[in-house]
Structure formats: structure tokens, C-alpha cells
Protein backbone atom coordinates (compact mmCIF):
# COMPACT_ATOMS: atom_id res chain seq x y z
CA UNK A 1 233.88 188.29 161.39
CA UNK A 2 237.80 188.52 160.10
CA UNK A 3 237.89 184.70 159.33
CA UNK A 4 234.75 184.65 157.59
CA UNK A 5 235.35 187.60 155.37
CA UNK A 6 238.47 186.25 154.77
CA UNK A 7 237.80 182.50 153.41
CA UNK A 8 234.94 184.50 151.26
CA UNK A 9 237.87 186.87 149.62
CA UNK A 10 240.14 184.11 149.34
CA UNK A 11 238.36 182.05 147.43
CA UNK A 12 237.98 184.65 144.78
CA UNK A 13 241.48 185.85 145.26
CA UNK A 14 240.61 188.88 146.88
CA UNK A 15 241.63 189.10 150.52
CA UNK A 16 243.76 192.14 149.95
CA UNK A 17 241.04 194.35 150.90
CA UNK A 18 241.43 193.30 154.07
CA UNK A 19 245.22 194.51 154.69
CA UNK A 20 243.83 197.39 157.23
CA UNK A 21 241.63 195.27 159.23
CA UNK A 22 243.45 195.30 162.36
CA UNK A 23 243.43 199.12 162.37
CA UNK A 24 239.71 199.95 161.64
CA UNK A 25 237.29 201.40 164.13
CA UNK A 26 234.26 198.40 165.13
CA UNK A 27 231.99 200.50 162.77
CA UNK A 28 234.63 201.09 159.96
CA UNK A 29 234.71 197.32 160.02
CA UNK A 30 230.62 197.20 159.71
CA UNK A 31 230.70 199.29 156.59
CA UNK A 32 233.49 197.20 154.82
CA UNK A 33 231.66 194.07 156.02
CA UNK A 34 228.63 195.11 154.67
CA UNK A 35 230.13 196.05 151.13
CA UNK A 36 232.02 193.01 150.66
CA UNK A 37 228.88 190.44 151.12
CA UNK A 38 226.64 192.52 148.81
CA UNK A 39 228.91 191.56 146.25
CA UNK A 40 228.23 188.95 143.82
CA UNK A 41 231.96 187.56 143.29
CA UNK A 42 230.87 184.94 140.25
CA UNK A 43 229.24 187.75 138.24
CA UNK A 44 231.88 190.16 138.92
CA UNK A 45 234.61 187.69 137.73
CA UNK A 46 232.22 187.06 134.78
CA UNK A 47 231.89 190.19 133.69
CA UNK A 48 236.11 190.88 134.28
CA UNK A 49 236.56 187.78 131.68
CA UNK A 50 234.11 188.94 129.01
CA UNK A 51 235.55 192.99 129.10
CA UNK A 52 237.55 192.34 126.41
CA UNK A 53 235.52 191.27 123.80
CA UNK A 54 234.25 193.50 121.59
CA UNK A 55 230.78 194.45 119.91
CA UNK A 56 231.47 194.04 115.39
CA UNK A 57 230.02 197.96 115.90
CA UNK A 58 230.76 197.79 111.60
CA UNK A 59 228.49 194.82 111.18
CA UNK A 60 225.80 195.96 113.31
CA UNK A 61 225.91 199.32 111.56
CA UNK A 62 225.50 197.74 108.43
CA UNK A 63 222.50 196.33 109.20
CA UNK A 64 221.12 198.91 110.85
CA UNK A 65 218.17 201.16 109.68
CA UNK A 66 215.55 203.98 110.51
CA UNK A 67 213.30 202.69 113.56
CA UNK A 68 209.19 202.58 113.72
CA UNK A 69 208.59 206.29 114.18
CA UNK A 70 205.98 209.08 114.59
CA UNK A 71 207.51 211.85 112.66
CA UNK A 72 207.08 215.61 113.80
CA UNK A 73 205.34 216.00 110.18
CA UNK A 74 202.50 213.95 111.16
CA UNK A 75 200.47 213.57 107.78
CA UNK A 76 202.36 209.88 107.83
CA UNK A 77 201.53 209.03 110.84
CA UNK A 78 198.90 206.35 111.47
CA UNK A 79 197.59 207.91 114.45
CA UNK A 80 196.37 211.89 114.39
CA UNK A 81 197.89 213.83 117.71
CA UNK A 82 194.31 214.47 118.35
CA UNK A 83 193.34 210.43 118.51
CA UNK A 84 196.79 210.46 120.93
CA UNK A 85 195.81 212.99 123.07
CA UNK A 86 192.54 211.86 123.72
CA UNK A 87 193.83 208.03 124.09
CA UNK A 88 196.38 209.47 127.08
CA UNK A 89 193.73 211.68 128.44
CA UNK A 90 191.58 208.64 129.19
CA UNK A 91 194.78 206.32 131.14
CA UNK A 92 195.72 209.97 132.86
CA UNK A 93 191.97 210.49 133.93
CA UNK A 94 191.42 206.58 135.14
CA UNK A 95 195.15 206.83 137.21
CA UNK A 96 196.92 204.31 135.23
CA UNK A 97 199.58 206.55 134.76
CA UNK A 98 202.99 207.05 136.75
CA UNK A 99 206.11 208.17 136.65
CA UNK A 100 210.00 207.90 136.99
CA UNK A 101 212.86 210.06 137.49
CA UNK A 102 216.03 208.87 137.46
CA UNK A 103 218.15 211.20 139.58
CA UNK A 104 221.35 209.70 140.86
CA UNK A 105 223.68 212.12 139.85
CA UNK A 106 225.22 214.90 141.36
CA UNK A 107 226.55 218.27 140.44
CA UNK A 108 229.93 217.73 140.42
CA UNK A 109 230.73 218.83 136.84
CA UNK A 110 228.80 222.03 137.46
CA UNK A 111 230.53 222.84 140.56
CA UNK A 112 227.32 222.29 142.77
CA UNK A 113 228.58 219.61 145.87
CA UNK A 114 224.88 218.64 145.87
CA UNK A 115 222.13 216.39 144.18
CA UNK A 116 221.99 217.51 140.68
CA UNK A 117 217.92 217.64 141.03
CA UNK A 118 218.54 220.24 143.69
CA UNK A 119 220.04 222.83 141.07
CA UNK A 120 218.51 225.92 140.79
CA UNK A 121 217.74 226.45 137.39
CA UNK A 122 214.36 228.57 137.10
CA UNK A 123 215.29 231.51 134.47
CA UNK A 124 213.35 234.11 136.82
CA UNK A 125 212.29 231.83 139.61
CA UNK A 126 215.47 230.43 140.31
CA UNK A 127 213.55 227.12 141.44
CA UNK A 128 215.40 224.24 141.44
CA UNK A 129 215.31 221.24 138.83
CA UNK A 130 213.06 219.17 141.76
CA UNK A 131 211.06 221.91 142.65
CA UNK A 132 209.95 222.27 138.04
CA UNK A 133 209.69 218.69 137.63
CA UNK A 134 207.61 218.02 140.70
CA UNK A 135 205.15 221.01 139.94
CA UNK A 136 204.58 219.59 136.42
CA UNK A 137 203.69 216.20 137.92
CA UNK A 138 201.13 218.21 140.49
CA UNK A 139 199.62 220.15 137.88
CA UNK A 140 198.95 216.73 135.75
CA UNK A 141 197.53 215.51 138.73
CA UNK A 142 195.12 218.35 139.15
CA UNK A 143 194.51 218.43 135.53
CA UNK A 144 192.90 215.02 135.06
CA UNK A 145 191.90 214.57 138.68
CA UNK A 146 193.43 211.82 139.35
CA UNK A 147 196.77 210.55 141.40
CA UNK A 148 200.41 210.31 139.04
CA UNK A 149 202.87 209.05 141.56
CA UNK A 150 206.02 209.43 141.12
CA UNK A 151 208.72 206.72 141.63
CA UNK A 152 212.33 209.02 142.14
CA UNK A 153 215.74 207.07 141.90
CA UNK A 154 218.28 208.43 143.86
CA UNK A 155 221.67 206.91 144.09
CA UNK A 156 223.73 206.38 147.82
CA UNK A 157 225.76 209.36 147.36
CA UNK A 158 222.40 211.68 146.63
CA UNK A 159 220.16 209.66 148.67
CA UNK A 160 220.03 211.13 152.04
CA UNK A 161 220.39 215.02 150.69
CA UNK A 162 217.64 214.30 148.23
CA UNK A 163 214.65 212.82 150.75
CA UNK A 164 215.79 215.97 152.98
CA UNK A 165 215.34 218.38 150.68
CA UNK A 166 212.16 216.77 149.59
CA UNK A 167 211.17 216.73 152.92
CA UNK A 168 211.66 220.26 153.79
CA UNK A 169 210.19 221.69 151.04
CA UNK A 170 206.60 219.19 151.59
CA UNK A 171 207.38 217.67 148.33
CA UNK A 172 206.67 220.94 146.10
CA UNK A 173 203.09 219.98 146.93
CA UNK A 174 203.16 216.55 145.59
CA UNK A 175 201.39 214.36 148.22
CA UNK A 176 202.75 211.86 150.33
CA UNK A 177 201.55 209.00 149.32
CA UNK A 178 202.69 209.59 146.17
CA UNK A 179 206.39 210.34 146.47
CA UNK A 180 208.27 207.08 146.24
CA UNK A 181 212.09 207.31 146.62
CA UNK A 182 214.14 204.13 146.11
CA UNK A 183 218.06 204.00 145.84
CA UNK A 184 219.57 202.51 142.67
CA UNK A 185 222.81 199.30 143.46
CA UNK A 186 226.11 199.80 142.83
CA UNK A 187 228.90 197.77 141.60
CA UNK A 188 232.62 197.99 142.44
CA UNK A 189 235.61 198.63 140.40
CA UNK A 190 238.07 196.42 139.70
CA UNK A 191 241.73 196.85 138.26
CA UNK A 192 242.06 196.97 134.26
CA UNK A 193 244.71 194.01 134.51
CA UNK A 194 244.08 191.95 137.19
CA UNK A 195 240.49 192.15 137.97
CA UNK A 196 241.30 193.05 141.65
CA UNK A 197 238.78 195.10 143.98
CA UNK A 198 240.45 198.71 144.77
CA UNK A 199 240.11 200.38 147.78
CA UNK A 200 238.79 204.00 148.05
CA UNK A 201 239.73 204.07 151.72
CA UNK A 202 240.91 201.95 154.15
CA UNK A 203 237.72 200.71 154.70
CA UNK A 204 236.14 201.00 151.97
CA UNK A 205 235.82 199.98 148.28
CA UNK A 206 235.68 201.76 145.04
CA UNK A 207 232.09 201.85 144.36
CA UNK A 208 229.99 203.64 141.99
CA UNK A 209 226.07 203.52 140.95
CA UNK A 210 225.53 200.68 138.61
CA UNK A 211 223.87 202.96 135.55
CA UNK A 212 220.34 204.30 135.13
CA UNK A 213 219.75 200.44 134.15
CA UNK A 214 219.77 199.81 137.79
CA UNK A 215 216.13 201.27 137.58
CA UNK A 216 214.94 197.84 136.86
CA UNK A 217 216.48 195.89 139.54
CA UNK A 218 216.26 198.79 142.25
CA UNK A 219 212.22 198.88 141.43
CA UNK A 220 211.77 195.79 141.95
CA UNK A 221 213.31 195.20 145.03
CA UNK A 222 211.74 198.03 146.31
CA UNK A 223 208.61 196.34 146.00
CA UNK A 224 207.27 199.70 143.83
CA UNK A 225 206.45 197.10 141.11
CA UNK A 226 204.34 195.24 143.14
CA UNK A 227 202.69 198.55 144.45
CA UNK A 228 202.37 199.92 141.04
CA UNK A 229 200.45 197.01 140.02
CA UNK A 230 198.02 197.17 143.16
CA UNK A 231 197.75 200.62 142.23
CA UNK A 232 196.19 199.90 139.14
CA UNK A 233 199.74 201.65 137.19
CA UNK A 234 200.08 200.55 133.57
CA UNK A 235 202.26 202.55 132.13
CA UNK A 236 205.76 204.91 133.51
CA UNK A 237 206.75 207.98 131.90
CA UNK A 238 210.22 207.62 132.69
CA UNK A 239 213.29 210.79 132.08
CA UNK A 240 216.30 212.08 133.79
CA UNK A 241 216.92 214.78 136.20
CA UNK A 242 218.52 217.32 133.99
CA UNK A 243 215.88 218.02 131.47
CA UNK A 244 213.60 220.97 132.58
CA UNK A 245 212.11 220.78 129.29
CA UNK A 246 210.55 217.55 129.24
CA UNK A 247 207.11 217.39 129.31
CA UNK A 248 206.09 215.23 131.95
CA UNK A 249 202.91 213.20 130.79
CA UNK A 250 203.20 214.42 127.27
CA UNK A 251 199.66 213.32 126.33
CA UNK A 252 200.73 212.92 122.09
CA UNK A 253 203.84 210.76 123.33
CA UNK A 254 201.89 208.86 125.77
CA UNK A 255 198.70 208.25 123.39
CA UNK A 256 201.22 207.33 120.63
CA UNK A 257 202.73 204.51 123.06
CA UNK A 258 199.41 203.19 124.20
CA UNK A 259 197.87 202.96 120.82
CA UNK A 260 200.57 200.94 119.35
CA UNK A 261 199.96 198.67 121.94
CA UNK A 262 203.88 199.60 122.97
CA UNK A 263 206.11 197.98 125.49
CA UNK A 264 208.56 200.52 125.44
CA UNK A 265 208.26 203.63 123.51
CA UNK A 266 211.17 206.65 123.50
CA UNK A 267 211.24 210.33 122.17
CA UNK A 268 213.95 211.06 120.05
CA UNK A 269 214.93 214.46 118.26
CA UNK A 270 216.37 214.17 114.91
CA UNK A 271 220.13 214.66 114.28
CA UNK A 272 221.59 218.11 113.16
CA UNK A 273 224.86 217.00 112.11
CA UNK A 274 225.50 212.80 111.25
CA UNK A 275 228.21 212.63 114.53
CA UNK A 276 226.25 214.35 116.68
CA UNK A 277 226.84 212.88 120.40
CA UNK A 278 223.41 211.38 121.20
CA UNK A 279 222.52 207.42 121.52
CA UNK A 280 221.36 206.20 118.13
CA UNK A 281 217.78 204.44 117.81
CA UNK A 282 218.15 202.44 114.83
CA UNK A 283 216.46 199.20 113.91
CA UNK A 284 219.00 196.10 113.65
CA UNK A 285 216.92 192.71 112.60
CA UNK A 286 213.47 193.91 113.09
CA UNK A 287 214.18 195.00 116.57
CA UNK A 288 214.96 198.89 117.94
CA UNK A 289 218.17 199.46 119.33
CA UNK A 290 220.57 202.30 120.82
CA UNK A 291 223.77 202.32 119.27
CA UNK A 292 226.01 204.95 121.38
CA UNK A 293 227.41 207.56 119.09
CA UNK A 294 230.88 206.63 120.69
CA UNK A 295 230.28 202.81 118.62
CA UNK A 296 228.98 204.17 115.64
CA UNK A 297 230.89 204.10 112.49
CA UNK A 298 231.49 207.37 110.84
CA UNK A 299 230.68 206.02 107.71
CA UNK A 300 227.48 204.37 109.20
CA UNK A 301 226.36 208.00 110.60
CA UNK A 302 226.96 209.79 107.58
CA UNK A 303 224.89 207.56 105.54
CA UNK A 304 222.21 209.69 103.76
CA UNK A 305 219.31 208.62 101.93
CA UNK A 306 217.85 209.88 98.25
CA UNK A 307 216.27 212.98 99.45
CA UNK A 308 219.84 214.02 101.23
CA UNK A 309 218.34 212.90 104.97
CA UNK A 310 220.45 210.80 107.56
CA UNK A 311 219.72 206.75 107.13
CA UNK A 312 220.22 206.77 111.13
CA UNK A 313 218.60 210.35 112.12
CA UNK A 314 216.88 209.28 115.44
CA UNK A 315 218.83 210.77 118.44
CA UNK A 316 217.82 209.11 122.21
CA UNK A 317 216.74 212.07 124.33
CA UNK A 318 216.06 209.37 127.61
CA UNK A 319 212.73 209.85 127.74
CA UNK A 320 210.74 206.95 127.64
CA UNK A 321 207.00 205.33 128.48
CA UNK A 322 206.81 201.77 129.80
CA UNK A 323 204.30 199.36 130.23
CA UNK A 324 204.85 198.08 134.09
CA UNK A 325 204.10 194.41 133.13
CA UNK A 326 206.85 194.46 130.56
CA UNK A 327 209.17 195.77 133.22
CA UNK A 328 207.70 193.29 136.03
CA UNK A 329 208.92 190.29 133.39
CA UNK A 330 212.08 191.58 132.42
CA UNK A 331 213.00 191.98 135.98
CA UNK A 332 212.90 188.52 136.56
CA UNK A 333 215.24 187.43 133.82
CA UNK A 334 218.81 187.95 134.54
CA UNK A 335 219.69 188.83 131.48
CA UNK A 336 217.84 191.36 131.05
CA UNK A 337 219.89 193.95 130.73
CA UNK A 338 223.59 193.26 130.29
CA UNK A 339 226.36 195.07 131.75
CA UNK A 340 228.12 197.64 129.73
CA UNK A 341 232.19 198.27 130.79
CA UNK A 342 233.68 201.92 131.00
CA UNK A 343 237.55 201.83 131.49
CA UNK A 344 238.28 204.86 133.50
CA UNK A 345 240.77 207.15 136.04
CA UNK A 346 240.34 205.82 139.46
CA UNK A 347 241.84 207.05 142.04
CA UNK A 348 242.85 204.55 145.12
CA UNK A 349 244.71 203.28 148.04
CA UNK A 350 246.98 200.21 147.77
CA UNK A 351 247.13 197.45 149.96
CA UNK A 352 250.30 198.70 150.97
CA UNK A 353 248.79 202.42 152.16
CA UNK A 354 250.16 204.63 149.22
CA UNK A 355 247.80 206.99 147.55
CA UNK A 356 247.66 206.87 143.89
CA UNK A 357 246.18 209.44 141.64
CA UNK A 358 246.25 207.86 137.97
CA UNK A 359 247.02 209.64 135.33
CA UNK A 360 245.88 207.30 132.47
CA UNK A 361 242.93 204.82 132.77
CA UNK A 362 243.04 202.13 135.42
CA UNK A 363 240.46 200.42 136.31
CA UNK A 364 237.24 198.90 134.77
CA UNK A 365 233.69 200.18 136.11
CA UNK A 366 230.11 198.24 135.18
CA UNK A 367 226.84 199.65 134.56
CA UNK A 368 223.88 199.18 133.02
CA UNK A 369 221.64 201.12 130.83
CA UNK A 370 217.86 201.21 130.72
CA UNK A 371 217.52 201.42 126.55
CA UNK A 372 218.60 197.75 126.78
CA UNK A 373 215.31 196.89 127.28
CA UNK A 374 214.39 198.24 123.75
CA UNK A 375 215.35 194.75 121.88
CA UNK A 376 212.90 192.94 124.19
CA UNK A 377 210.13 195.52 123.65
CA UNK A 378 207.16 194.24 121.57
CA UNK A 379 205.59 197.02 119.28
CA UNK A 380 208.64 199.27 120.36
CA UNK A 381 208.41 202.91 118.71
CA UNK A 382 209.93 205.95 118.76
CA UNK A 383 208.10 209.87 118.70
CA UNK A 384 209.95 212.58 117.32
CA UNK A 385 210.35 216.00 119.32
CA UNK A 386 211.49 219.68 118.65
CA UNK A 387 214.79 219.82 120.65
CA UNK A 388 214.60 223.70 120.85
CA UNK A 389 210.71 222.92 122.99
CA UNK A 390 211.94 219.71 124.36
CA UNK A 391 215.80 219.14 125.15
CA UNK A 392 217.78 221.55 127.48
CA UNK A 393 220.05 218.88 129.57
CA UNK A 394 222.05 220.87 132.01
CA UNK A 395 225.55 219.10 131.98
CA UNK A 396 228.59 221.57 132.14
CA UNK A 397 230.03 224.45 134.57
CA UNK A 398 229.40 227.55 133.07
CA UNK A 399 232.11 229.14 130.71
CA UNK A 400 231.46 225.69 128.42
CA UNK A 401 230.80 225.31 124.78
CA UNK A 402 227.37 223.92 125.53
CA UNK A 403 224.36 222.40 127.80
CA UNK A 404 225.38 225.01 130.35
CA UNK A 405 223.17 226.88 133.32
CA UNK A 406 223.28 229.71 130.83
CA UNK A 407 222.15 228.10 127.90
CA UNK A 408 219.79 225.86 129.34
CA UNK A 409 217.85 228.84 131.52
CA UNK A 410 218.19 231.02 128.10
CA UNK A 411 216.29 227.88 126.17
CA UNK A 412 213.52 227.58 128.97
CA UNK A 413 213.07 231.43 128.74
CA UNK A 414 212.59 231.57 125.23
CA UNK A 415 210.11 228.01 125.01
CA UNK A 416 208.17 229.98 127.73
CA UNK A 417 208.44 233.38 125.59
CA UNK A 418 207.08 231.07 122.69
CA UNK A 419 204.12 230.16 124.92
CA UNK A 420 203.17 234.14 125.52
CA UNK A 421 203.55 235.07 122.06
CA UNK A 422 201.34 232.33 120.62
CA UNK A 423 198.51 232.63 123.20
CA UNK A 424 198.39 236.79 122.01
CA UNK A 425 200.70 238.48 124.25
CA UNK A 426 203.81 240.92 123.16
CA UNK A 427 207.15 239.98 124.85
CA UNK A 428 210.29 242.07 123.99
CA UNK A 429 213.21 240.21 122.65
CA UNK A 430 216.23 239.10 125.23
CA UNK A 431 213.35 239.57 128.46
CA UNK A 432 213.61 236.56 130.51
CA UNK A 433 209.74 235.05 131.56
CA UNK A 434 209.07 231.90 133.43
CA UNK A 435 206.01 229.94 133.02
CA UNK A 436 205.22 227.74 136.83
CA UNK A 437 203.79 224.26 135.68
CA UNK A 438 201.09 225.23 137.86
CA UNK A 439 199.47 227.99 136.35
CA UNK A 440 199.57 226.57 132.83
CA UNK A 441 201.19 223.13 131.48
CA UNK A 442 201.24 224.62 127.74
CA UNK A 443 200.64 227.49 125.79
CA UNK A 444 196.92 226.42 125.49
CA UNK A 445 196.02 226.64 129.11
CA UNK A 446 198.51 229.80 129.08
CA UNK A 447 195.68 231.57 126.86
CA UNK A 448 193.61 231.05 128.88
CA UNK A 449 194.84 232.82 132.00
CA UNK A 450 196.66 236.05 130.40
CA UNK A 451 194.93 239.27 129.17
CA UNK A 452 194.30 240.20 125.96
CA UNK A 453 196.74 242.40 124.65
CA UNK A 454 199.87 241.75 127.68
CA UNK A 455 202.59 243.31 127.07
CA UNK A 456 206.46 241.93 128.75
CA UNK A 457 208.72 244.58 128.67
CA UNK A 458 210.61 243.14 132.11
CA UNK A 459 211.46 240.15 133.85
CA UNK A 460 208.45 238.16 134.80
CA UNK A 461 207.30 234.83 136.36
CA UNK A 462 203.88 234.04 136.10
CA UNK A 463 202.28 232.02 138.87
């Protein structure tokens, strides 16, 4: 196994990774075996020569304007939400519907040493993000009486925990059948200046999941793309983990995306301030874009028009609806979605055994994102959403400036509150309520279930 590995790293200049061999335990050897041939050395060393060149971020900017959109004001629109509604009803009721959620990540940066989807987050309930997001898929399902799988991303360090959990807990109700979990790639770093794999261990490799734009690839070799289509799925609603706000099978987004005959449709809130940190959907050459608010010129973002607004106002809240045979023929071309390069701190082992813990960027990592796909998209649009009803990402530790457990379980309490209020009920100010996805989906079947007259003077999850 030695000599074969090694001719394989040699000829790519890579047979350091090898300089513990000798040492390793037969299945130590197995797993750095099985690392090195997944890798695909002429892309790699592609994608090493081409880091340094850069995106003209000032020309594209330049060019770039407002995208296709269905404003929250809808008297523009050329669809009413009630022709929407009715459109999604009717692909939710036939079970052409599915959907995807991308949940890779872990908690790391919230000081939870689990799966990120495993963090409890319920304002009263203290149910975890899973446990919400899986309940509002059920309760679709019941609603329209007909299956919405769901297709669930995991990544190799959350794989294992995640399909536990799952497991233990039946799937939150969601049926079997209808639980799909697949396990996004990864790709390995390589040193900033000489394009050399690094070692996390002895034997192993610095690895890391290759972006939520592994969806694509990791769906298809799943084979779920292939099932979705003998499952008669037509269209994904597709979001991320941390969002217990999103409204999973949003029946105005969803009817907005199939009558525009879309490919690939996204929700976007619209800017508070010009550099606010959000992925820019612009239109660049009659073609929707994301330009990362990390690329965009300051003087591009604060462009305003007449009337005082933002030029480039539409904020990515990853939340999208696909069409599965768009995504079935940009899986098959390669360059689909390219890579994107992130220099960062990576800490490694040297062939020589010493430990080093950098304290300035060192290495280059790859990934890919799934809003790549938006150039390729015919009829792409984009549907505008109330952050304050539809945005709460949980990202930071407590004691942070923002997007914190706090804040995110205050914003649930209060969209929830909302819901109470509007359907007739009295709810004192600062009282945190919970809403389960399976007693009402919105504040329309809410009035339906609550007494006239309800009064919340104390905690309260209703169930």
C-alpha cells in the first residue's frame, strides 16, 4: 500500500504526508489511505494556481443593479400573494414539493461541542433547532395531505451525532421514509506558499467541508436526485440550520417561484444600513448574482437612487426554492459551481513532528457556495421578507453584539407574541410564548385554535 501511495504523492510532489508511515497503527494507515485517493490532485493543483487572481469586484459593481423582485409592497407585483398561495397550495397538495436543510455546521462558536441543529433554542420549549424545523415540515405535511421529504446535509464531523439524535428522538414525528440524510465532500488545505497538503495529525490531513455548494455534488451522488425525480419532486425549498424563523414551505415564496416559471428563486430582506454584512443579490448583465458584502465596494453599496433608497438593497437570507431538473443538469457540468478560496489560521503538524499553532493566516481552504447557481438560473427572482418575522440566525456565544441565543429566542418570542395579538388575544409585554409548528403554522390557523378574549400574563407554550 506504501509504494502505491507513494508514486501517487510523488508525482504531485506530495509524499511528505507520508513521513509517519512507519509508525501508524494498520487502521491509522486505512484512514490516511482512504483520504489521500479521494483526492483529486489535478483540480487541487488547479485551483492552488488560479488563488491568486482576483475578481475586478469595482467593475462588476459598476455594472451591477437591483435584481427581478417581488417587493414586500406588493401593489407592483405581477402576481397577487393570493394567486401565489393558491399556485403553491396546488404543488404542496399533489407532493411535488421537498425540502433541504443544509446542516453541516457545528456549535463551536456558541460553545455547544455538538451539531449546531441540535441547539436548544425554543424560547419556552427549549426544543432544539431540529426538533422546530422538523415539526414545521410535519405540520406542512399534515396540512396539505400529502408527503414533503426532507433531504438533510450533514457534514463528517456532524454526521454520526446528527442521524443519532434523529434517531432517538423518531425523527420529531417526521416519517421514515421521508428523512433523507446525506453527508456533504470535503476538500483539503493546502499551504498559502507552496500549495503543500498539511497534516492535522499524523495520520491525517487537514480537511474541512467543501461549502454549502457541496449540496449539489453530495445530492447527486447520493442518488436523492434520482429519487426525487421518481418521487414525482419538482421543486426544493432549500435553508440553513440556524434560522428558526424561516418558514418552511412558505406558500407566497413558493407560488412566486413557480409562477415565474423560476429555476432558482431566493428570499432576501432589504438592507438597513448600505454595508450591512449580508450577500448582495444584484443583477450584473441580465443575470442575478451574489456579490459578498466582503467584495463589495463601499462606494458601490452606498449608491442610492432618486427617492434616497439603496441601488443594491437586496440582502441573501439563504433561503432558496429550486426546480430539481435545473439542479439534476447543473450537476453534471463541472463547472457548475466554481470554487471560492478562504486564506485562513490552520493549525498543523510538520513533516518533521513539531506542532504549530499560527498566528497569522497560513494556509488556503476551498469551498463552494450554492448561490453560484443563480447566473445559470433561467427566470431567476428574488421575494422580499420582513427580517424581524423571518431572519433570526443563531451565530455567536452569548455576551455578543448580535445573532445570539438571547436575541434570537427574544425575536421568536415576540414573532409568536405577534401571532396571539393579531388572532385577538392580550399578551403582556416582555412574557415569553412559544407557538409548536404543530398546533398552528401562522397566525391564521393560530385564530383558529385560541379563545376569544385569552389573556398571557405568564410564560406559555402552546401545543
Amino acid at each position: 500500500m506504501k509504494e502505491e501511495l507513494y508514486q501517487l504523492l510523488s508525482d504531485h510532489g506530495q509524499e511528505h504526508v507520508l513521513a509517519f508511515w512507519d509508525s501508524l497503527l494498520p487502521v491509522e494507515r486505512e484512514a490516511l489511505a482512504e483520504e489521500i485517493r479521494a483526492i483529486d490532485f489535478e483540480l487541487l493543483e488547479s485551483l492552488y494556481a488560479s488563488a491568486g487572481e482576483e475578481t475586478d469586484w469595482h467593475a462588476l459593481a459598476d455594472r451591477a443593479g437591483p435584481p427581478r423582485a417581488f417587493r414586500l409592497d406588493t401593489t407592483r407585483n405581477p402576481f397577487s400573494p393570493e394567486q401565489a398561495c393558491r399556485r403553491a397550495g396546488e404543488a404542496l397538495s399533489a407532493g411535488r414539493m421537498g425540502v433541504v436543510l443544509v446542516a453541516g455546521g457545528q456549535g463551536s462558536r456558541l460553545g455547544f461541542d455538538h451539531p449546531k441543529g441540535m441547539f436548544p433554542i425554543g424560547p419556552v420549549s427549549g426544543k432544539s433547532l431540529f426538533q422546530i424545523h422538523l415539526e414545521k415540515i410535519v405540520a406542512l405535511s399534515r396540512q396539505y395531505g400529502a408527503p414533503v421529504p426532507l433531504y438533510l446535509m450533514t457534514s463528517p464531523a456532524t454526521h454520526e451525532e446528527t442521524v443519532a439524535f434523529l434517531q432517538e428522538h423518531d425523527r420529531f414525528g417526521l416519517p421514515e421514509e421521508d428523512l433523507n440524510i446525506f453527508c456533504q465532500g470535503t476538500m483539503p488545505a493546502v499551504d498559502a506558499e507552496t500549495g503543500k497538503l498539511i497534516l492535522a495529525q499524523r495520520h491525517a490531513l487537514c480537511l474541512s467541508p467543501d461549502g454549502h455548494g457541496g449540496m449539489l455534488q453530495a445530492l447527486s451522488q447520493s442518488g436523492y436526485l434520482e429519487e426525487m425525480s421518481r418521487r414525482g419532486i419538482e421543486h426544493l425549498f432549500y435553508f440553513q440550520v440556524d434560522n428558526p424563523l424561516v418558514d418552511i414551505g412558505d406558500e407566497e415564496f413558493l407560488g412566486y417561484h413557480l409562477l415565474s416559471d423560476s429555476e432558482l428563486s431566493s428570499q432576501v430582506i432589504a438592507k438597513r444600513d448600505p454595508l450591512e454584512k449580508v450577500g448582495n443579490v444584484v443583477e450584473v448583465d441580465g443575470r442575478l448574482r451574489i456579490i459578498e458584502y466582503s467584495d463589495l465596494p463601499d462606494e458601490a453599496a452606498r449608491r442610492r437612487n432618486p427617492d434616497g433608497s439603496l441601488v443594491i438593497w437586496a440582502g441573501s437570507i439563504a433561503v432558496h426554492a429550486m426546480e430539481v431538473a435545473f439542479l439534476r443538469r447543473m450537476a453534471d457540468r463541472a463547472d457548475a459551481l466554481p470554487f471560492h478560496v478562504a486564506r485562513k489560521k490552520v493549525p498543523h503538524l510538520t513533516p518533521s513532528g513539531q506542532w504549530v499553532d499560527p498566528k497569522q493566516p497560513n494556509a488556503i481552504k476551498f469551498e463552494r457556495f450554492i448561490f453560484d447557481l443563480l447566473p445559470s438560473a433561467r427566470n431567476a427572482v428574488v421575494v422580499e421578507v420582513d427580517p424581524k418575522r423571518r431572519f433570526a440566525p443563531l451565530k455567536n456565544a452569548s455576551g455578543e453584539k448580535q445573532d445570539t441565543p438571547e436575541a434570537v429566542r427574544a425575536q421568536m418570542a415576540a414573532e409568536h407574541a405577534d401571532w396571539l395579538r393579531r388572532a385577538g388575544a392580550e399578551v403582556e409585554d416582555e412574557i415569553p410564548v412559544e407557538i409548536s409548528p404543530l398546533f398552528a403554522r401562522n397566525a391564521g390557523q393560530l385564530a383558529k385554535k385560541i379563545p376569544p378574549g385569552l389573556r398571557v400574563n405568564e410564560p406559555r407554550y402552546f401545543c
